[in-house]
N, C-alpha and C. Protein backbone atom coordinates (compact mmCIF):
# COMPACT_ATOMS: atom_id res chain seq x y z
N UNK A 1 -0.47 -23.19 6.80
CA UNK A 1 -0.29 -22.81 5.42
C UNK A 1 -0.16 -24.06 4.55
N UNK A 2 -1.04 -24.08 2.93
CA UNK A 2 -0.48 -25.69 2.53
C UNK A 2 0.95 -25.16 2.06
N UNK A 3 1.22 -26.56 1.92
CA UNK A 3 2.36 -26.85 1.36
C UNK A 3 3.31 -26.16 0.07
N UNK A 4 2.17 -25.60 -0.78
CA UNK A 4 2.87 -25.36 -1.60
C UNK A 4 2.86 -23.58 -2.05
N UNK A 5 2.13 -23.28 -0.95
CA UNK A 5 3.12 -21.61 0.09
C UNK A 5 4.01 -21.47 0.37
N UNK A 6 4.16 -22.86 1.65
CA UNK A 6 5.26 -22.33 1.77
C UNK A 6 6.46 -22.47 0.59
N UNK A 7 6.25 -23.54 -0.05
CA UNK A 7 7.26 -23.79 -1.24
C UNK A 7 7.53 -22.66 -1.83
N UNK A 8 6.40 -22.48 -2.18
CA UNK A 8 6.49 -20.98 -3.12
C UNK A 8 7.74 -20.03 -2.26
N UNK A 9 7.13 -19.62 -1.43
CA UNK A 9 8.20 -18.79 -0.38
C UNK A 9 9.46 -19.03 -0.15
N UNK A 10 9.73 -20.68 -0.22
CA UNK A 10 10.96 -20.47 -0.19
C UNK A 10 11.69 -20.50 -1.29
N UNK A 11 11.45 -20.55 -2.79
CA UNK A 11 11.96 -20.46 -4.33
C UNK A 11 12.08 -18.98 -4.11
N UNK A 12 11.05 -18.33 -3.86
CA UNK A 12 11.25 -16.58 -3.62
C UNK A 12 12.50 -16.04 -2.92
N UNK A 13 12.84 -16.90 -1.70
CA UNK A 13 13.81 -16.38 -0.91
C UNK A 13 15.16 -17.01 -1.61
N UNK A 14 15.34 -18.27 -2.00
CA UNK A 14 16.58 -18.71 -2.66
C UNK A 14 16.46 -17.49 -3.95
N UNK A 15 15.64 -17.13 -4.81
CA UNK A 15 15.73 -16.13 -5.61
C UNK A 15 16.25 -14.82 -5.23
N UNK A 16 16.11 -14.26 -4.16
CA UNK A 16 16.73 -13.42 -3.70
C UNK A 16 18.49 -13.33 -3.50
N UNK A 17 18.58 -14.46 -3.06
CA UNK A 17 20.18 -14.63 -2.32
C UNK A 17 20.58 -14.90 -3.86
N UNK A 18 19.74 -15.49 -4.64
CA UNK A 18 20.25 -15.15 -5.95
C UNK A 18 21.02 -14.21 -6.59
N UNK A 19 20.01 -13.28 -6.66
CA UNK A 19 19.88 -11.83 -7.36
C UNK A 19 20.29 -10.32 -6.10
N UNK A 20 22.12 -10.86 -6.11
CA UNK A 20 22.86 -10.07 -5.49
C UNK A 20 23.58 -8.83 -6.58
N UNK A 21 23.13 -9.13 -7.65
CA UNK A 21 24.04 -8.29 -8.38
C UNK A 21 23.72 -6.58 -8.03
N UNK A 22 24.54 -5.39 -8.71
CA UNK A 22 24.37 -4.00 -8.50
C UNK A 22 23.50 -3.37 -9.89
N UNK A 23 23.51 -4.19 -10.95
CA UNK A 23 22.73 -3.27 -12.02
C UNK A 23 21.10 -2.93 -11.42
N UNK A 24 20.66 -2.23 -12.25
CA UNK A 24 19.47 -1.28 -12.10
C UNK A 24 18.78 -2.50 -12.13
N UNK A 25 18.32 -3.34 -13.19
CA UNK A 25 17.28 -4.34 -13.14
C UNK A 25 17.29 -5.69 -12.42
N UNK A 26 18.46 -5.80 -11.55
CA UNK A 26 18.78 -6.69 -10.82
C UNK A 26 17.78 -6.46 -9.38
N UNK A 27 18.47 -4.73 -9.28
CA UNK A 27 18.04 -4.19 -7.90
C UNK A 27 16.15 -4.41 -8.01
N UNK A 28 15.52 -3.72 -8.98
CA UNK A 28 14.30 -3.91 -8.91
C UNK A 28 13.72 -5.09 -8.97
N UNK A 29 14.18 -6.32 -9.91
CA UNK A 29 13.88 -7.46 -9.58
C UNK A 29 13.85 -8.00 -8.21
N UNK A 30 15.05 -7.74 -7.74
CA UNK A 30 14.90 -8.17 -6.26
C UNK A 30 14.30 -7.44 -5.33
N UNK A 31 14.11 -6.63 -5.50
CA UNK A 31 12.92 -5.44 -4.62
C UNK A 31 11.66 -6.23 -4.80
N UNK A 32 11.26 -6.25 -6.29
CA UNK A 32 9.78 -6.66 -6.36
C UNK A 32 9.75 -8.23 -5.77
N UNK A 33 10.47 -9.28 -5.37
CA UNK A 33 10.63 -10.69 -5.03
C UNK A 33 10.64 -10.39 -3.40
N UNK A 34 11.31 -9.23 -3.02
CA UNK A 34 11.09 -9.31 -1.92
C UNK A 34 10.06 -9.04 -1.10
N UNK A 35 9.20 -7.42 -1.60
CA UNK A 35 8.20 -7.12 -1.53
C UNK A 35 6.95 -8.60 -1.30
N UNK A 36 7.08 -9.47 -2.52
CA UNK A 36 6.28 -10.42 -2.45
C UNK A 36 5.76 -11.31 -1.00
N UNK A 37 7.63 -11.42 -1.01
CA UNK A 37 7.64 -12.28 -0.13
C UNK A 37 7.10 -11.88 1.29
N UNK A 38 7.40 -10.09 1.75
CA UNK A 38 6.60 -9.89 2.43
C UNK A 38 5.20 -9.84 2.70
N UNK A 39 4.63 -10.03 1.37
CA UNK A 39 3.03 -10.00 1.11
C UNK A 39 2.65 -10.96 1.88
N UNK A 40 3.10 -12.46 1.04
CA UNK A 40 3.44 -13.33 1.74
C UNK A 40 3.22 -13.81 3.14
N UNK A 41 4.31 -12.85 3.71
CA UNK A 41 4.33 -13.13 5.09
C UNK A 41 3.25 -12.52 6.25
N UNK A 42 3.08 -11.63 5.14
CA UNK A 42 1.53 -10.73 5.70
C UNK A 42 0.42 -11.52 5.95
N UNK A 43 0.14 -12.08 4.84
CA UNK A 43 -1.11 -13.58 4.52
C UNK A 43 -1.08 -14.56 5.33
N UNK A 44 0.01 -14.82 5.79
CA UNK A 44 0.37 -15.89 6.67
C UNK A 44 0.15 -15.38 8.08
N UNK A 45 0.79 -14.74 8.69
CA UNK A 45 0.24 -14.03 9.86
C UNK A 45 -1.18 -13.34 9.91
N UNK A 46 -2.11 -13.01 8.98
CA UNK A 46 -3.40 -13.01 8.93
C UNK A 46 -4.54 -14.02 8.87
N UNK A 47 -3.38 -15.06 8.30
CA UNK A 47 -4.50 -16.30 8.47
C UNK A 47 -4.05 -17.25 10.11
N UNK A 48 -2.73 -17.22 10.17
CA UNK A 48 -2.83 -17.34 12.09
C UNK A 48 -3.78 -16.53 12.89
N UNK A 49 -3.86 -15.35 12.51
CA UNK A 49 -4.85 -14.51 13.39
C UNK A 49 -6.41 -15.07 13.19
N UNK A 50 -7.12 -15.60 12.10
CA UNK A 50 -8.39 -15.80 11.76
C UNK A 50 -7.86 -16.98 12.82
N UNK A 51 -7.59 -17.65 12.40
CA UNK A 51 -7.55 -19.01 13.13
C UNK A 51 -7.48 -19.23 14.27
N UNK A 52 -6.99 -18.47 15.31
CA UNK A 52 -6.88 -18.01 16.55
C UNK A 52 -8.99 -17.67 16.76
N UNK A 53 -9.19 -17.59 18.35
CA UNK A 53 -10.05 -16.69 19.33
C UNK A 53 -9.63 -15.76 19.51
N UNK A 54 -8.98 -14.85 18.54
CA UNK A 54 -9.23 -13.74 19.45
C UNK A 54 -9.48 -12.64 18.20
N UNK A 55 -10.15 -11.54 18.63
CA UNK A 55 -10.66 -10.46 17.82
C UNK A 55 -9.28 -9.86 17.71
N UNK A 56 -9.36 -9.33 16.24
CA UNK A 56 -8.30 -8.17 15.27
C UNK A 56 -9.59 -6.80 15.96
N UNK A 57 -9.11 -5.72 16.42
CA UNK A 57 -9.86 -4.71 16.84
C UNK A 57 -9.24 -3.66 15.68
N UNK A 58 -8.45 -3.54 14.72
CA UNK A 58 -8.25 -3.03 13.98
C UNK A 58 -9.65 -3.15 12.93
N UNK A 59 -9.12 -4.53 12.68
CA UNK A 59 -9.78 -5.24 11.77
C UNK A 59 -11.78 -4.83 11.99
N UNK A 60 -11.94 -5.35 13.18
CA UNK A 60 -13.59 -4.23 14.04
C UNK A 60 -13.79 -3.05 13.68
N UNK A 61 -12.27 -2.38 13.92
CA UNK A 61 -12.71 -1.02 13.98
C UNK A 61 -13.25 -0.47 12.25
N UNK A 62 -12.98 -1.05 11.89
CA UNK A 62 -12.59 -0.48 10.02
C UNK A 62 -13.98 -1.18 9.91
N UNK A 63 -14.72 -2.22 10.23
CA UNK A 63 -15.90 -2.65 9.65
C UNK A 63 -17.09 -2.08 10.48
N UNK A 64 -16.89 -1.18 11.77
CA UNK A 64 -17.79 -0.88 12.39
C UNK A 64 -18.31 0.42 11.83
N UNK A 65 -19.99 1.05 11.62
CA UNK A 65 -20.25 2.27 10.80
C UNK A 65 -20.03 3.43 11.85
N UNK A 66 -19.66 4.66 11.04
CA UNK A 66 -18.90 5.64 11.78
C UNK A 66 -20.78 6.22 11.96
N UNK A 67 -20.52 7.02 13.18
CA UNK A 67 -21.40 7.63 13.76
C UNK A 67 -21.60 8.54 14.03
């Protein structure tokens, strides 16, 4: 990942431990930061997988035409 992913990721996560408070717009703020961050972490473990030999068969199955 470059460098300034992961950076990003981790301003996201200090933002979190931030945004402990109980009001309504606290909670969704930190929902949507977290959400991100899982996006995030999604992207990152998808681009280990490209990078790797080995086939996503998910990934096959969804591009192969149904018959």
């Amino acid at each position: 990942m470059p460098p300034t992913f992961v950076l990003a990721r981790d301003h996201l996560e200090q933002a979190v431990s931030i945004l402990r408070g109980g009001d309504t717009q606290t909670r969704q703020l930190r929902h949507i930061v977290e959400r991100t961050i899982a996006l995030m972490s999604e992207f990152e473990r998808k681009s280990r997988m490209d990078a790797d030999n080995v086939l996503d068969f998910e990934h096959y199955r969804d591009r192969s035409p149904r018959g």
